[in-house]
Protein backbone atom coordinates (compact mmCIF):
# COMPACT_ATOMS: atom_id res chain seq x y z
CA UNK A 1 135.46 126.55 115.75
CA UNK A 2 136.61 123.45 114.81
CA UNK A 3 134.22 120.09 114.62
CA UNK A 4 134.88 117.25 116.52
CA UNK A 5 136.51 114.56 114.21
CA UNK A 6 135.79 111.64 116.39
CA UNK A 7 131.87 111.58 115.07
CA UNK A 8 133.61 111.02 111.75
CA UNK A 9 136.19 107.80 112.41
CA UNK A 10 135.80 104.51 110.52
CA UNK A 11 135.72 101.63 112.98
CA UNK A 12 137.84 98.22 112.92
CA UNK A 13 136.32 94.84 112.60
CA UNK A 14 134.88 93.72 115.67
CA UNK A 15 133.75 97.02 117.15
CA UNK A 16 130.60 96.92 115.72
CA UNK A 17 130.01 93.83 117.85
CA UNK A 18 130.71 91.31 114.64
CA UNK A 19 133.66 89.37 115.98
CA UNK A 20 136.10 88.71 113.78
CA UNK A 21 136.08 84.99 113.46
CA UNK A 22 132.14 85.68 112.72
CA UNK A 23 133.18 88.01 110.21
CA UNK A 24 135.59 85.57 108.49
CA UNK A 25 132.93 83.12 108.17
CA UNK A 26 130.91 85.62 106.45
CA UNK A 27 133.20 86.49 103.58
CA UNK A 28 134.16 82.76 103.49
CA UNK A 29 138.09 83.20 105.44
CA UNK A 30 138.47 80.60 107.89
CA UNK A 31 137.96 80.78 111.21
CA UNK A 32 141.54 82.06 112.78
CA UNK A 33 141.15 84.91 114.88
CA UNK A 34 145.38 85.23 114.92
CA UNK A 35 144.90 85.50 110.99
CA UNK A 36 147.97 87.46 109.60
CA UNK A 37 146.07 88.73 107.10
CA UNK A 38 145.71 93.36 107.63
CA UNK A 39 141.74 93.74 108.31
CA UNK A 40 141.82 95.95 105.79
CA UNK A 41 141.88 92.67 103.63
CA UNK A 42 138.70 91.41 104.97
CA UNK A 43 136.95 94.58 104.48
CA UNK A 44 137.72 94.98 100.66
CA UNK A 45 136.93 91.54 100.18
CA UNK A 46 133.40 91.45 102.29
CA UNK A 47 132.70 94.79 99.83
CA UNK A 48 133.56 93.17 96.84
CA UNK A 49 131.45 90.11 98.00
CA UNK A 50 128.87 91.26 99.09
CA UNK A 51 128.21 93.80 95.50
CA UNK A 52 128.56 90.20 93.83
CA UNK A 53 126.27 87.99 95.33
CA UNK A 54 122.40 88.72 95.21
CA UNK A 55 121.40 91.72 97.63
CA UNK A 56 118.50 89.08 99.49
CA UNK A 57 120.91 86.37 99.51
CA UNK A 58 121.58 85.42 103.21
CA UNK A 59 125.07 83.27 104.01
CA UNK A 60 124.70 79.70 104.33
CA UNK A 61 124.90 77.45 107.39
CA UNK A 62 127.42 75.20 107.82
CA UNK A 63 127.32 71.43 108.00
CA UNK A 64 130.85 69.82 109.18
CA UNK A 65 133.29 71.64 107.24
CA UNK A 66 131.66 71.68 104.07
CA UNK A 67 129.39 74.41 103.22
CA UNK A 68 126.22 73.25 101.25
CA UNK A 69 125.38 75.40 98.24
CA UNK A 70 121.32 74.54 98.43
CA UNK A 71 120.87 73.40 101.92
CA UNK A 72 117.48 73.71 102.87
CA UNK A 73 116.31 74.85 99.48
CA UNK A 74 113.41 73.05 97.00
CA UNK A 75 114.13 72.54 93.66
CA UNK A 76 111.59 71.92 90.73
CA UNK A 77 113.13 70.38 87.56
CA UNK A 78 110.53 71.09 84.52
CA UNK A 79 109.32 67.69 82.31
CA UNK A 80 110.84 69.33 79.18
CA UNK A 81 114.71 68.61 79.78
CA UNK A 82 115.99 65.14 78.92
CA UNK A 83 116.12 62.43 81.35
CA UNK A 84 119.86 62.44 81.22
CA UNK A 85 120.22 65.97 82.10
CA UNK A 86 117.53 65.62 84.64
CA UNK A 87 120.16 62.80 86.29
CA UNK A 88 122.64 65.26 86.36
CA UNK A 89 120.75 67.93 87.87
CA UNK A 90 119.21 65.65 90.49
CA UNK A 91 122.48 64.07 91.56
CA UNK A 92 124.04 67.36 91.42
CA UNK A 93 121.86 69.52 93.83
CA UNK A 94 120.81 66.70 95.93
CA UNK A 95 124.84 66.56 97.05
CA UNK A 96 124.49 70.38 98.02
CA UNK A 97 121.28 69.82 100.35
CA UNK A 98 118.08 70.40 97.77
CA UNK A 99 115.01 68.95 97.74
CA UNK A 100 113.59 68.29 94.50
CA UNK A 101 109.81 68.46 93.70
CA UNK A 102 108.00 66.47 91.94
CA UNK A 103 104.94 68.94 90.56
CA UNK A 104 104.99 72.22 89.96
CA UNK A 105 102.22 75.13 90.70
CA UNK A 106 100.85 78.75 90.97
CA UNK A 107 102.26 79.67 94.42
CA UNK A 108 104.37 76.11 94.87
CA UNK A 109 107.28 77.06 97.45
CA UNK A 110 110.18 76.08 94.98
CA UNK A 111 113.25 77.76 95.72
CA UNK A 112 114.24 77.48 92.41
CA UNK A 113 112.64 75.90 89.13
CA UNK A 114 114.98 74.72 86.49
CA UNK A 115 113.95 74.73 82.87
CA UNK A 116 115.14 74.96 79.45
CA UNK A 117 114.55 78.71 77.29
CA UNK A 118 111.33 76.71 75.36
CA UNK A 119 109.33 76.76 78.43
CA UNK A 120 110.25 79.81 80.06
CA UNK A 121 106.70 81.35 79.73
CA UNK A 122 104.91 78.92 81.91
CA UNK A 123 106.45 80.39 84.76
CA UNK A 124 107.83 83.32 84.35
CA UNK A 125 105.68 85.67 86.61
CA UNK A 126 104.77 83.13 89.01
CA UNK A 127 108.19 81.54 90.20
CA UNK A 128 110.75 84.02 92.41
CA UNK A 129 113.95 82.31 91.06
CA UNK A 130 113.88 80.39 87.07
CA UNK A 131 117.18 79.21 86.70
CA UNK A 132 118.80 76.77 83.42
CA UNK A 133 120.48 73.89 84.08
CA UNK A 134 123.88 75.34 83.70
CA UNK A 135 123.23 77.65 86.29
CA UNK A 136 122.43 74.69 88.81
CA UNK A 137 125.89 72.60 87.70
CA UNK A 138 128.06 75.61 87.48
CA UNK A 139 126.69 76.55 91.19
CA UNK A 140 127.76 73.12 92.28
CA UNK A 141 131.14 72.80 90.55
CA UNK A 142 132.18 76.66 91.91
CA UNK A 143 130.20 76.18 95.31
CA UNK A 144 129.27 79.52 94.66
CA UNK A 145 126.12 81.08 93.56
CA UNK A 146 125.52 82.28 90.09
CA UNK A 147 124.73 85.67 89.49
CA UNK A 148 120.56 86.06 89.41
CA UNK A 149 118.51 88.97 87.24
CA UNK A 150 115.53 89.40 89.65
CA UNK A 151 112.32 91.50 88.00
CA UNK A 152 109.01 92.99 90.22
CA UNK A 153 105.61 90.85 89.83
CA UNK A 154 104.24 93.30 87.61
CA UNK A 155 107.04 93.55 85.07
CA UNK A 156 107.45 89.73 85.07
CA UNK A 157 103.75 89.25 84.23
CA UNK A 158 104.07 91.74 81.31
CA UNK A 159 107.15 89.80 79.92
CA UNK A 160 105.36 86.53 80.37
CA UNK A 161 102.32 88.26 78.23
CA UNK A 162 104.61 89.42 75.92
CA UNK A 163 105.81 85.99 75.33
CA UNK A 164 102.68 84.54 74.95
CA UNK A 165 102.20 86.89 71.98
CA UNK A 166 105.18 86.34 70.16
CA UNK A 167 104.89 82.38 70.26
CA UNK A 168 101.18 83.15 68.89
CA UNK A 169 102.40 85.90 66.11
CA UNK A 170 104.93 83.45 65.34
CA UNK A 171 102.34 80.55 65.36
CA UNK A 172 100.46 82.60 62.89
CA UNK A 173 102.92 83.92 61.05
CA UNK A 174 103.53 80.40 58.62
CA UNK A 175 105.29 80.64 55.28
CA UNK A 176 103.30 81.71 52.67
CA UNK A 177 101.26 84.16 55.17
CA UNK A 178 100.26 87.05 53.56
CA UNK A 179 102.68 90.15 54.85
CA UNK A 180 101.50 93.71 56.16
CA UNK A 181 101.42 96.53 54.54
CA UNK A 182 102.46 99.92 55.69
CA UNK A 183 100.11 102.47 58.10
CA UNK A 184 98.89 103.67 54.88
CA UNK A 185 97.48 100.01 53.83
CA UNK A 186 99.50 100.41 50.16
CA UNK A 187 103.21 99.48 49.97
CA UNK A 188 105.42 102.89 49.03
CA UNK A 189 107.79 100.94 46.35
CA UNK A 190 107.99 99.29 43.44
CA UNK A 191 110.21 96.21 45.10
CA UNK A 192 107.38 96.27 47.90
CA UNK A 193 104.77 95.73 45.54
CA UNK A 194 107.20 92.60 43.93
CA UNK A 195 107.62 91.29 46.94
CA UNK A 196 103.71 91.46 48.38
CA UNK A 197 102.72 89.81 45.10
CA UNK A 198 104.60 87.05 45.50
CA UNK A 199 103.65 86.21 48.80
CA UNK A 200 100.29 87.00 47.75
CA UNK A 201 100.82 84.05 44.84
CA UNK A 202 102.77 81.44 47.46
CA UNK A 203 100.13 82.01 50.34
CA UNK A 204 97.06 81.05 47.46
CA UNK A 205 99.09 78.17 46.33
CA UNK A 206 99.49 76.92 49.93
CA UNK A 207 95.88 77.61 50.21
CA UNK A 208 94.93 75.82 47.33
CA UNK A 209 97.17 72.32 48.61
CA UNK A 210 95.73 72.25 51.41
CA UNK A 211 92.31 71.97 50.00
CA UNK A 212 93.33 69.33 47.55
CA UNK A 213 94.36 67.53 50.39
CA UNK A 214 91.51 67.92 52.22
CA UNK A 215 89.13 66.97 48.85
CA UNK A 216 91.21 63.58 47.95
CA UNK A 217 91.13 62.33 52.17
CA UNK A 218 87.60 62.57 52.03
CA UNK A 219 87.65 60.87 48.06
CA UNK A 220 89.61 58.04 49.35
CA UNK A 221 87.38 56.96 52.58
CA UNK A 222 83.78 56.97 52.07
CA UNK A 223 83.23 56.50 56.05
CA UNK A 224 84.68 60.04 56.59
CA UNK A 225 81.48 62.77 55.87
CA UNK A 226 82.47 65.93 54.52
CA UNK A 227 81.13 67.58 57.49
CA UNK A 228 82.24 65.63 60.35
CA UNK A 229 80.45 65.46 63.94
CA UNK A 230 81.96 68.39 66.24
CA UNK A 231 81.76 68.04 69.92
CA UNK A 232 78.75 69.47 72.12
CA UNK A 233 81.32 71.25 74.36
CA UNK A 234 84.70 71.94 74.31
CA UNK A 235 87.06 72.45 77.47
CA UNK A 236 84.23 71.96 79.74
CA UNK A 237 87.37 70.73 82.54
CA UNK A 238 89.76 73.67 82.19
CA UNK A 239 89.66 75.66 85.57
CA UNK A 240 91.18 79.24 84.49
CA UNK A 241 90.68 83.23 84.82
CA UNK A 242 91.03 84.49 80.61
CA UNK A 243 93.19 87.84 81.98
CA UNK A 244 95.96 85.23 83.15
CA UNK A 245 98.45 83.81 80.54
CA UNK A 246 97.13 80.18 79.42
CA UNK A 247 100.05 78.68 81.72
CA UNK A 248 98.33 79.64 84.82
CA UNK A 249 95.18 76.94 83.32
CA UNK A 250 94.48 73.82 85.32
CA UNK A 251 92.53 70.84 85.02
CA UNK A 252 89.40 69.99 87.70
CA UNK A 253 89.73 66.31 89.00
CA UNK A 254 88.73 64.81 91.94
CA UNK A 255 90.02 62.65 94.66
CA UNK A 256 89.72 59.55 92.90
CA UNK A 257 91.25 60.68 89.60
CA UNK A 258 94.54 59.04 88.43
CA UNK A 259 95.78 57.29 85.03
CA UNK A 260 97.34 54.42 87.28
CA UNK A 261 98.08 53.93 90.90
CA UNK A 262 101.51 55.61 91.16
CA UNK A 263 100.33 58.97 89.49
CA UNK A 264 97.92 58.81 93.01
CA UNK A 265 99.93 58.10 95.00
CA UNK A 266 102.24 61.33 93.72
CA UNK A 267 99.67 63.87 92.76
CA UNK A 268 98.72 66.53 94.91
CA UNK A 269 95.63 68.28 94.45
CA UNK A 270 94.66 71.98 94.96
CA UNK A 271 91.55 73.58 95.80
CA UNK A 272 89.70 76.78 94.14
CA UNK A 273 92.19 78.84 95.38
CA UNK A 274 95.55 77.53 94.26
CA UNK A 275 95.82 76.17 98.14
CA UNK A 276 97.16 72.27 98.47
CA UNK A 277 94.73 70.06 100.05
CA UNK A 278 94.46 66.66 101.19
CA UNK A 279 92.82 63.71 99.13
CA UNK A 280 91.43 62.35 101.75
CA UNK A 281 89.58 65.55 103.24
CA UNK A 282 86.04 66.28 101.81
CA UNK A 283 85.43 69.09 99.39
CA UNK A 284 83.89 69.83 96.25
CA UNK A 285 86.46 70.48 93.92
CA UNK A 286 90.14 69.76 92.75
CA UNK A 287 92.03 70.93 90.36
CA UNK A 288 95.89 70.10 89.33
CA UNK A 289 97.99 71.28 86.39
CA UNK A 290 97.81 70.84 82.61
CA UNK A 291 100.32 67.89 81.93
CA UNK A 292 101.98 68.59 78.14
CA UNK A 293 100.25 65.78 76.62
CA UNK A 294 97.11 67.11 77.53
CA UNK A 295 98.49 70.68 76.82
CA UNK A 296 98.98 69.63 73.08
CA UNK A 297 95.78 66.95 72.46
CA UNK A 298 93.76 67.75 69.43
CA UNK A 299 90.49 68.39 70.55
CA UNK A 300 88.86 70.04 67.41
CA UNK A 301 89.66 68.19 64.15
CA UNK A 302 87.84 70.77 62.09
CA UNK A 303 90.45 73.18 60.38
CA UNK A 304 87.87 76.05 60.84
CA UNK A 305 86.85 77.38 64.64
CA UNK A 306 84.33 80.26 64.96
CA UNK A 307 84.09 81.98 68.68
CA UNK A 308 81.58 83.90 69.89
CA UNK A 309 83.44 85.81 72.47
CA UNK A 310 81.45 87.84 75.12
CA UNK A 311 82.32 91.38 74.95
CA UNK A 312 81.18 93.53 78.17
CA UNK A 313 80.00 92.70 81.85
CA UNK A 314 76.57 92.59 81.58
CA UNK A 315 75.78 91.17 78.65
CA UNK A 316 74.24 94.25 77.11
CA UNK A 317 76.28 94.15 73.47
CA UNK A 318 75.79 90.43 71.58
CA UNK A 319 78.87 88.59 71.35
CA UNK A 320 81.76 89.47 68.73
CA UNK A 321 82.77 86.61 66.47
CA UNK A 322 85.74 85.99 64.99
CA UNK A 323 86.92 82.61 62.92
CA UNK A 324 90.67 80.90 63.31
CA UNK A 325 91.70 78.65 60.62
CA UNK A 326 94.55 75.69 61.28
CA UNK A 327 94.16 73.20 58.72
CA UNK A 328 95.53 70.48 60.97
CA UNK A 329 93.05 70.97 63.65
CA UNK A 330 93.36 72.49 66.78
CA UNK A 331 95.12 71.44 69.95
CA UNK A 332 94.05 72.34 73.68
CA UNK A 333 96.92 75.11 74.12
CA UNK A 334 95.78 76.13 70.86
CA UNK A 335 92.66 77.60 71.62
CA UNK A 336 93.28 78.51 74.87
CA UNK A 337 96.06 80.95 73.20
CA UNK A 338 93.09 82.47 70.87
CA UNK A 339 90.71 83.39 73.74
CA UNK A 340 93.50 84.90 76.04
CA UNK A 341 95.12 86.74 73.11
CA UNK A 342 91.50 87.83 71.65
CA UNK A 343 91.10 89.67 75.24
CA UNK A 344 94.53 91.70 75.43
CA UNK A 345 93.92 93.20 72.15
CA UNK A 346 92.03 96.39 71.93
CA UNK A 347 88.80 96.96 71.50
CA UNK A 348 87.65 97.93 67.41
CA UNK A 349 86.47 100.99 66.50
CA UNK A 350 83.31 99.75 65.81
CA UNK A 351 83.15 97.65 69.41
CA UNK A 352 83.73 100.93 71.21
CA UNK A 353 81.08 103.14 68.84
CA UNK A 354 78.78 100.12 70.75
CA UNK A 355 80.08 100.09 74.35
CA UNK A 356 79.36 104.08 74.51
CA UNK A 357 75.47 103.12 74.86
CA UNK A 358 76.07 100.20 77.50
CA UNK A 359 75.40 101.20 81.15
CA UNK A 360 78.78 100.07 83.70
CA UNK A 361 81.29 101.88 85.07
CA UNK A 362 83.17 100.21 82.61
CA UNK A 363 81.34 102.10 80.08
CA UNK A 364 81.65 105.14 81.99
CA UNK A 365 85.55 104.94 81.97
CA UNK A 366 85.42 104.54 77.97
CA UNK A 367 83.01 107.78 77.46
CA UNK A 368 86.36 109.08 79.56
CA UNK A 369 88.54 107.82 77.67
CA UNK A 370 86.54 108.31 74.45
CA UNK A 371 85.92 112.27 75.17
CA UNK A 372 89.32 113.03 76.15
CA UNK A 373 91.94 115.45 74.67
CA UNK A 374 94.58 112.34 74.31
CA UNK A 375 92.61 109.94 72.42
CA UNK A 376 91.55 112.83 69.67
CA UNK A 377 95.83 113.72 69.72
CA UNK A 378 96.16 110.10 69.14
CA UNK A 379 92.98 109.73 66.91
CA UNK A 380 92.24 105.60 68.45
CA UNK A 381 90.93 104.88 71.87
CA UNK A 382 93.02 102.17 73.39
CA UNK A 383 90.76 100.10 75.63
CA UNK A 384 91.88 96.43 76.39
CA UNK A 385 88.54 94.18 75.87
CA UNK A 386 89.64 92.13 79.08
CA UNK A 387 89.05 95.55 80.79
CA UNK A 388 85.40 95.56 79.46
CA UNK A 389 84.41 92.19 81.09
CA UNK A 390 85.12 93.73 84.56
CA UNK A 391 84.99 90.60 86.73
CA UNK A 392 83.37 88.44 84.04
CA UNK A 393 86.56 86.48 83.72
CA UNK A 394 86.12 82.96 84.96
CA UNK A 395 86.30 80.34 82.30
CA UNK A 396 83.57 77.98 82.12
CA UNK A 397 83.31 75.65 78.34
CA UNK A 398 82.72 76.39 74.81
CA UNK A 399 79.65 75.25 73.85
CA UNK A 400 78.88 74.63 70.32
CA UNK A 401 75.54 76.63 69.38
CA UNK A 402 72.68 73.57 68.88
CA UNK A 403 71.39 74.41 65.46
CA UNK A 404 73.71 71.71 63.69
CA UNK A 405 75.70 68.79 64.90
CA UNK A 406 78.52 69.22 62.53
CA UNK A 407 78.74 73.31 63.22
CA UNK A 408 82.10 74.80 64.11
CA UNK A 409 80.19 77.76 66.15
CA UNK A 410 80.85 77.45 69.27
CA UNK A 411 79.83 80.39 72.14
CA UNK A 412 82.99 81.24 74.79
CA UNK A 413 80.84 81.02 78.35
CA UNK A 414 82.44 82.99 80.79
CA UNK A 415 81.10 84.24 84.59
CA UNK A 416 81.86 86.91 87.12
């Protein structure tokens, strides 16, 4: 028996109720329904179009006879690109329809935020669409559309922590830093053993400057103690969850706040939850974002910092310490990228030999982990500290511990 064929023929243009002056509009033919053009034209060409723009990208409305590239879209232009460029990219998507925003947030509705490779990591996992400026002029000039890589929340976020930790290895990683050895902690060659001494000898000599420095400053001014005043607190306005990367931290304000009486009028504040809100309606707190000046201010002149960072939920195990050394100081980013990063790393050996006896269910997933046939395979448990704290996450200050003035102890305070 032989199957009716007819269940199996490819339609024409327009008898899948898409007339074909709509359809021409679509693939960007005009609009001539006496077009001498085969249809077979219009379908390789919708194909071909359609596999080259953006899967979610919908067509643009017209306006006249000129099709604009951004109508109806937002654009955020980040503080780090040059003024001049800035011009260009303002004049340039303004022509095509965009709106350009002035401040930039967790959850802010920009269609697009345009920023140079330095700063990718501030938003990468929170903004849909982080574009150069290139991409915005070559859009314009083609009137096209530049192609867009698009990645899921979750994998952003892990390329976003992943870039926190290289600018921080890389921070840490200065010349004259001692290197690694090998998984066997001794290096397997004679040239290995050359080269590790003589890093060895440049990172003492560094060492050694910078203390000679350090010795004739406080030689040369007699006002300057050798154990200078430290603050009582430090951070005591950051607003911030430690599991998020440090570009998600914001500052709390109020209504009233402002350096001068245009940054009011411009600056929109947030509530608690990331939400915008309105100066003039009551509430309790405001927070905006981290401007880079405040980003990089040097708020702990000292070139050694001690932490006492809180290790489970309940406050069961005392804190773990561990010392950072910067002989310039350190700036607000700074130790912000030392709390976040101390929390993504795993927990010691001797940290989890201690959790064992605490009572959570955070404990109870460790003894899991801890008994299980993987983790004696692999011979090291690998269990993030952040996952310890449960929902003790919320940043509140670093308070320097009150048995000295001058001490660079300070205790991380952190709440559910």
């Amino acid at each position: 028996m032989r199957l009716d064929e007819s269940l199996y023929a490819i339609k024409n243009i327009g008898e899948n109720g898409l007339p074909l002056g709509e359809f021409n509009r679509f693939i960007g033919v005009p609009v001539d329904e006496k077009s001498c053009l085969p249809p077979v034209f219009f379908q390789d060409k919708a194909s071909s179009d359609m596999t080259g723009k953006h899967p979610t990208q919908a067509p643009r409305k017209e306006s006249g006879n000129a099709e604009l590239v951004f109508m109806n879209d937002t654009i955020y232009i980040d503080h780090g690109i040059s003024g001049e460029m800035k011009k260009k990219i303002s004049d340039a998507a303004t022509r095509e329809g965009a709106k350009l925003l002035g401040h930039w947030f967790i959850g802010c509705p920009a269609t697009y935020v345009v920023c140079e490779d330095a700063s990718i990591k501030r938003y990468v996992g929170h903004s849909d669409n982080i574009v150069t400026p290139l991409w915005i002029l070559k859009t314009v000039k083609e009137k096209n559309l530049q192609r867009l890589v698009h990645l899921s929340s979750d994998l952003a976020r892990h390329v976003a922590i992943v870039l926190q930790n290289v600018r921080t290895s890389g921070e840490n990683r200065k010349p004259g830093s001692v290197p690694s050895m090998n998984s066997s902690g001794r290096p397997s060659t004679q040239e290995e053993i050359d080269e590790i001494h003589q890093e060895k000898q440049k990172f003492v000599e560094v060492a050694k400057k910078e203390v000679r420095d350090r010795r004739a400053r406080r030689m040369q001014s007699c006002e300057v103690p050798i154990h200078p005043i430290t603050p009582t607190t430090l951070l005591d306005s950051i607003c911030w969850t430690i599991s998020e990367p440090t570009s998600s931290a914001s500052i709390y304000t109020d209504s009233s706040w402002s350096d001068d009486a245009n940054e009011q009028q411009s600056t929109t504040y947030f509530d608690a939850n990331g939400d915008v809100r309105d100066p003039d309606q009551p509430t309790d707190i405001f927070s905006r974002p981290l401007k880079e000046s405040e980003r990089s201010e040097l708020i702990f002149k000292n070139h050694f910092l001690t932490i006492l960072f809180p290790i489970d939920r309940f406050g069961e195990l005392g804190p773990s310490s561990k010392t950072f050394y910067n002989n310039g100081g350190f700036t607000r980013i700074q130790v912000l990228d030392h709390i976040y990063n101390f929390y993504q790393e795993n927990m010691s050996t001797d940290e989890v030999e201690m959790a064992l006896h605490t009572d959570s269910r955070h404990a109870d997933r460790l003894r899991s982990l801890y008994s299980s046939a993987e983790s004696a395979e692999k011979g090291v448990v690998a269990f993030k500290r952040i996952d310890f704290l449960g929902s003790r996450r919320s940043f509140e200050a670093l308070k320097r511990l009150n048995r000295e003035n001058n001490s660079n102890v300070y205790e991380l305070v952190i709440r559910a």
